[in-house]
Protein backbone atom coordinates (compact mmCIF):
# COMPACT_ATOMS: atom_id res chain seq x y z
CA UNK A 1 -51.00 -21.90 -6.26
CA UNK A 2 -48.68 -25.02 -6.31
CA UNK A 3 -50.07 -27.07 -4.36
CA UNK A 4 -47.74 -26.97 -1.36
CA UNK A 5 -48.99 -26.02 1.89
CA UNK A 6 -47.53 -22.46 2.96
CA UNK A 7 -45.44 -22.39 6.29
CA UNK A 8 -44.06 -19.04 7.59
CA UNK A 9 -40.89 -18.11 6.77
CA UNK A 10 -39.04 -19.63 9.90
CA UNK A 11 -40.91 -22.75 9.61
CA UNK A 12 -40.10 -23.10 6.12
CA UNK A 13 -36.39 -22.32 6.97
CA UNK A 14 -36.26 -25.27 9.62
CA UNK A 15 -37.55 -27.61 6.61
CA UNK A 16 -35.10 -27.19 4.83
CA UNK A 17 -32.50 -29.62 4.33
CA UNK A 18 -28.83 -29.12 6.45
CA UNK A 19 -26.18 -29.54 4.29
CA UNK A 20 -22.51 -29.54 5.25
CA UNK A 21 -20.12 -27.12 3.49
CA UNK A 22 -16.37 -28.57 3.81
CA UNK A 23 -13.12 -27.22 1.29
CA UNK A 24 -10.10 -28.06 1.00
CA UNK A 25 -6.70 -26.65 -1.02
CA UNK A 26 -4.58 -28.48 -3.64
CA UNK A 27 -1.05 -26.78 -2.70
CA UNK A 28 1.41 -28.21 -5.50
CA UNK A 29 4.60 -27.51 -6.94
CA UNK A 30 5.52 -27.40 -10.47
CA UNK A 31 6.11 -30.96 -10.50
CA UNK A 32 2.10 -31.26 -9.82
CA UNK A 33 3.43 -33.01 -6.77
CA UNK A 34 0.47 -32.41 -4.40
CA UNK A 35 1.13 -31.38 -0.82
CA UNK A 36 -0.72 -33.86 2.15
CA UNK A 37 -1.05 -33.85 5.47
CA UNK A 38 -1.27 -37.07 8.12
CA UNK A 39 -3.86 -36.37 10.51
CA UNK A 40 -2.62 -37.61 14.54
CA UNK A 41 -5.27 -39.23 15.40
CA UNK A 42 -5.41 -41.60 13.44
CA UNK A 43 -2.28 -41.82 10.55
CA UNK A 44 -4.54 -40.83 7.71
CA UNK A 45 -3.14 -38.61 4.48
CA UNK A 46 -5.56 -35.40 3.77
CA UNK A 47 -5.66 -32.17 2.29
CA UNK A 48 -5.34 -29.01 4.20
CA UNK A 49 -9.58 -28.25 4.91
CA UNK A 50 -12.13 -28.76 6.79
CA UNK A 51 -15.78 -27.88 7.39
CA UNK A 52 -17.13 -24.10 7.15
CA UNK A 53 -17.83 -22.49 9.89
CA UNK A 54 -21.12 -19.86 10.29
CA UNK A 55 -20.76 -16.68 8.42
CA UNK A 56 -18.14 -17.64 5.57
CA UNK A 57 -18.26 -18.87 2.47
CA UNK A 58 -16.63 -22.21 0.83
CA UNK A 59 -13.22 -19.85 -0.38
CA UNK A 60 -12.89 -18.43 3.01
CA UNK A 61 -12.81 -21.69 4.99
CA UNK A 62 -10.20 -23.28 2.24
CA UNK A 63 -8.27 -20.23 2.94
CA UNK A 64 -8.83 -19.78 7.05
CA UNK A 65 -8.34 -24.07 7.25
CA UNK A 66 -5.19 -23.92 4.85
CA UNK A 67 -3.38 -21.32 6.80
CA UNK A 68 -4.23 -22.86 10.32
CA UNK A 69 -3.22 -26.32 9.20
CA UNK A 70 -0.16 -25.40 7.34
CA UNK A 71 0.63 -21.71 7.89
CA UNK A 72 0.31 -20.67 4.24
CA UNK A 73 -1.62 -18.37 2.35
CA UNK A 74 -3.84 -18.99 -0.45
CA UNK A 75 -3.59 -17.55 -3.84
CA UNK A 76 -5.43 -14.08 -3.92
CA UNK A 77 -8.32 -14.85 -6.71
CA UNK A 78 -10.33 -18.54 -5.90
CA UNK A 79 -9.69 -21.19 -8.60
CA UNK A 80 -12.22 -23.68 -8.21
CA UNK A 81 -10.70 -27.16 -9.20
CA UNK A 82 -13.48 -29.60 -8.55
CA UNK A 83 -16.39 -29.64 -6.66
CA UNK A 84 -18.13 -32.56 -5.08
CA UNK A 85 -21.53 -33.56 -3.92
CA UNK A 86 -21.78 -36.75 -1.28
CA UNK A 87 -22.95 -38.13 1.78
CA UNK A 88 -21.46 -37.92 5.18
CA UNK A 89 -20.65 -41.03 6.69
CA UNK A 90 -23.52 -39.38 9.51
CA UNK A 91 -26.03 -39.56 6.74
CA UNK A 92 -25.99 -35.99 5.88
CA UNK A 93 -25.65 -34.24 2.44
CA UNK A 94 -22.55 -32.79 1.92
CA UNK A 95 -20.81 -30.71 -0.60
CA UNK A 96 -16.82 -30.37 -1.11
CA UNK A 97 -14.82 -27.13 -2.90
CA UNK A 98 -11.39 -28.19 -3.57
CA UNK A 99 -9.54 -24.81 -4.84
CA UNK A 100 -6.63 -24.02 -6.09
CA UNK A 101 -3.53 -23.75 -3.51
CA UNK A 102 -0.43 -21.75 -3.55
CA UNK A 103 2.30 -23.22 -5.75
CA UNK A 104 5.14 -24.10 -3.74
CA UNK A 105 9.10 -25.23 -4.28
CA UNK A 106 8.90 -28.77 -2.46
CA UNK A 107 12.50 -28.00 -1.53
CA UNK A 108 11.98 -25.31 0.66
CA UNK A 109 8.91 -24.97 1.48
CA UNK A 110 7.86 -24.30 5.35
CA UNK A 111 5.10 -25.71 6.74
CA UNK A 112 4.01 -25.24 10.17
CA UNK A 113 1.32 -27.89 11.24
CA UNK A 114 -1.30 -27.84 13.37
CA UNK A 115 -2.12 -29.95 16.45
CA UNK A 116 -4.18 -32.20 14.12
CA UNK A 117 -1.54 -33.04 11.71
CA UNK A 118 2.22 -34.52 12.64
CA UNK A 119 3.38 -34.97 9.29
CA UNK A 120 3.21 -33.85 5.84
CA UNK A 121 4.65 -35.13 2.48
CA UNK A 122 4.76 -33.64 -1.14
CA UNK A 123 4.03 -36.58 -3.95
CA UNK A 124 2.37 -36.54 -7.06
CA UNK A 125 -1.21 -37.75 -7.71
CA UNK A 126 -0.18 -41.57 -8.98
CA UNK A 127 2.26 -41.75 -5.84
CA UNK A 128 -0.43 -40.95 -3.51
CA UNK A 129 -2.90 -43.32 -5.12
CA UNK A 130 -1.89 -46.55 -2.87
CA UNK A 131 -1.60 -44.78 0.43
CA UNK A 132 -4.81 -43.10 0.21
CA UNK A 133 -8.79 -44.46 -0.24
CA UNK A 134 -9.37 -44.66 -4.08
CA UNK A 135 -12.13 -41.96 -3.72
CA UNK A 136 -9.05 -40.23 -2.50
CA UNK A 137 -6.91 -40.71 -4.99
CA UNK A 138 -10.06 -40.11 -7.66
CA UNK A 139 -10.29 -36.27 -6.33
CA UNK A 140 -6.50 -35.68 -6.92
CA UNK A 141 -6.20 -37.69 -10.21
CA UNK A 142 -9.35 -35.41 -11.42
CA UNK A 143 -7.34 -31.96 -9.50
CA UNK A 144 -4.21 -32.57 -11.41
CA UNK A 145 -5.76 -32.85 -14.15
CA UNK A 146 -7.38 -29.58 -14.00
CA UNK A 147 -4.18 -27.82 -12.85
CA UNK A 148 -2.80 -29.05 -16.45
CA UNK A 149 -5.65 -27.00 -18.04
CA UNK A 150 -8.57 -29.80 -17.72
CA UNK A 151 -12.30 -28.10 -16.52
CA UNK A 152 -13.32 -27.82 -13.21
CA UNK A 153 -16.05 -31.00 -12.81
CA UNK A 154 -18.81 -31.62 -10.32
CA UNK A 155 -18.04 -34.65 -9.17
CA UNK A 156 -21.27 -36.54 -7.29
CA UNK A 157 -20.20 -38.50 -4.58
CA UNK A 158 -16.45 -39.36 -5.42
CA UNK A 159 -15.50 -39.07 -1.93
CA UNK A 160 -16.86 -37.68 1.54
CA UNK A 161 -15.17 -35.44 3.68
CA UNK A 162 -13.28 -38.65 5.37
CA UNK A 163 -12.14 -40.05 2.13
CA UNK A 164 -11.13 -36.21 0.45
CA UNK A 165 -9.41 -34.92 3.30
């Protein structure tokens, strides 16, 4: 016996902490120029993601959000680049996968954006550093570094969802 009182299973369940699942994709060219997107509503730069929805897993909503924000398909075998651990602005735990996006030619590259997005740019992690929060630019310093052949790192609380994206 632990020590812990014993709730049925659905109580126990409804205990539990809620935790918000978001991801997000890195889609670069061979210039490790990093591809963006300017949300508009409100003129902010973020990464193609968003929050998971019931019944899939962290890869499937990088890949579902990545193709409805930008129309293009993820890689076929998840590469985890960095994964991070925060708080929502709400007060709720969160975690954030950032995987590995398709490698594009900047040049000719189409993207088709969603209603949430009316722009999107291509620039490398040090050129997006002053136009983006420095938790921001933290996540995509640490992400390039990986896509040179750096480890995947857990992060803890370098940026929420509103500073990543």
């Amino acid at each position: 016996m632990t020590g812990h009182p014993q709730f049925p299973r659905a109580e126990w369940l409804a205990r539990r902490a809620r935790i918000l699942g978001c991801a997000a994709a890195l889609v670069h060219d061979s210039e490790q120029r990093i591809l963006m997107l300017r949300t508009s509503w409100s003129g902010a730069w973020q990464l193609p993601g968003g929050g998971h929805d019931d019944g899939e897993d962290l890869w499937q909503t990088a890949v579902r959000e990545t193709f409805e924000e930008t129309g293009l398909a993820m890689p076929e075998v998840p590469e985890l680049l960095a994964v991070d651990w925060g708080v929502h602005p709400e007060g709720i735990p969160e975690v954030f996968a950032l995987f590995k996006g398709p490698l594009v030619d900047a040049g000719s590259v189409e993207v088709r954006l969603s209603d949430e997005h009316d722009a999107w740019r291509m620039l490398t992690a040090e050129e997006w550093a002053p136009l983006v929060a420095p938790r921001q630019a933290r996540v995509l310093a640490v992400a390039t570094e990986v896509l040179l052949g750096g480890r995947c790192p857990y992060l803890r609380e370098a940026g929420h969802l509103a500073d990543v994206r």
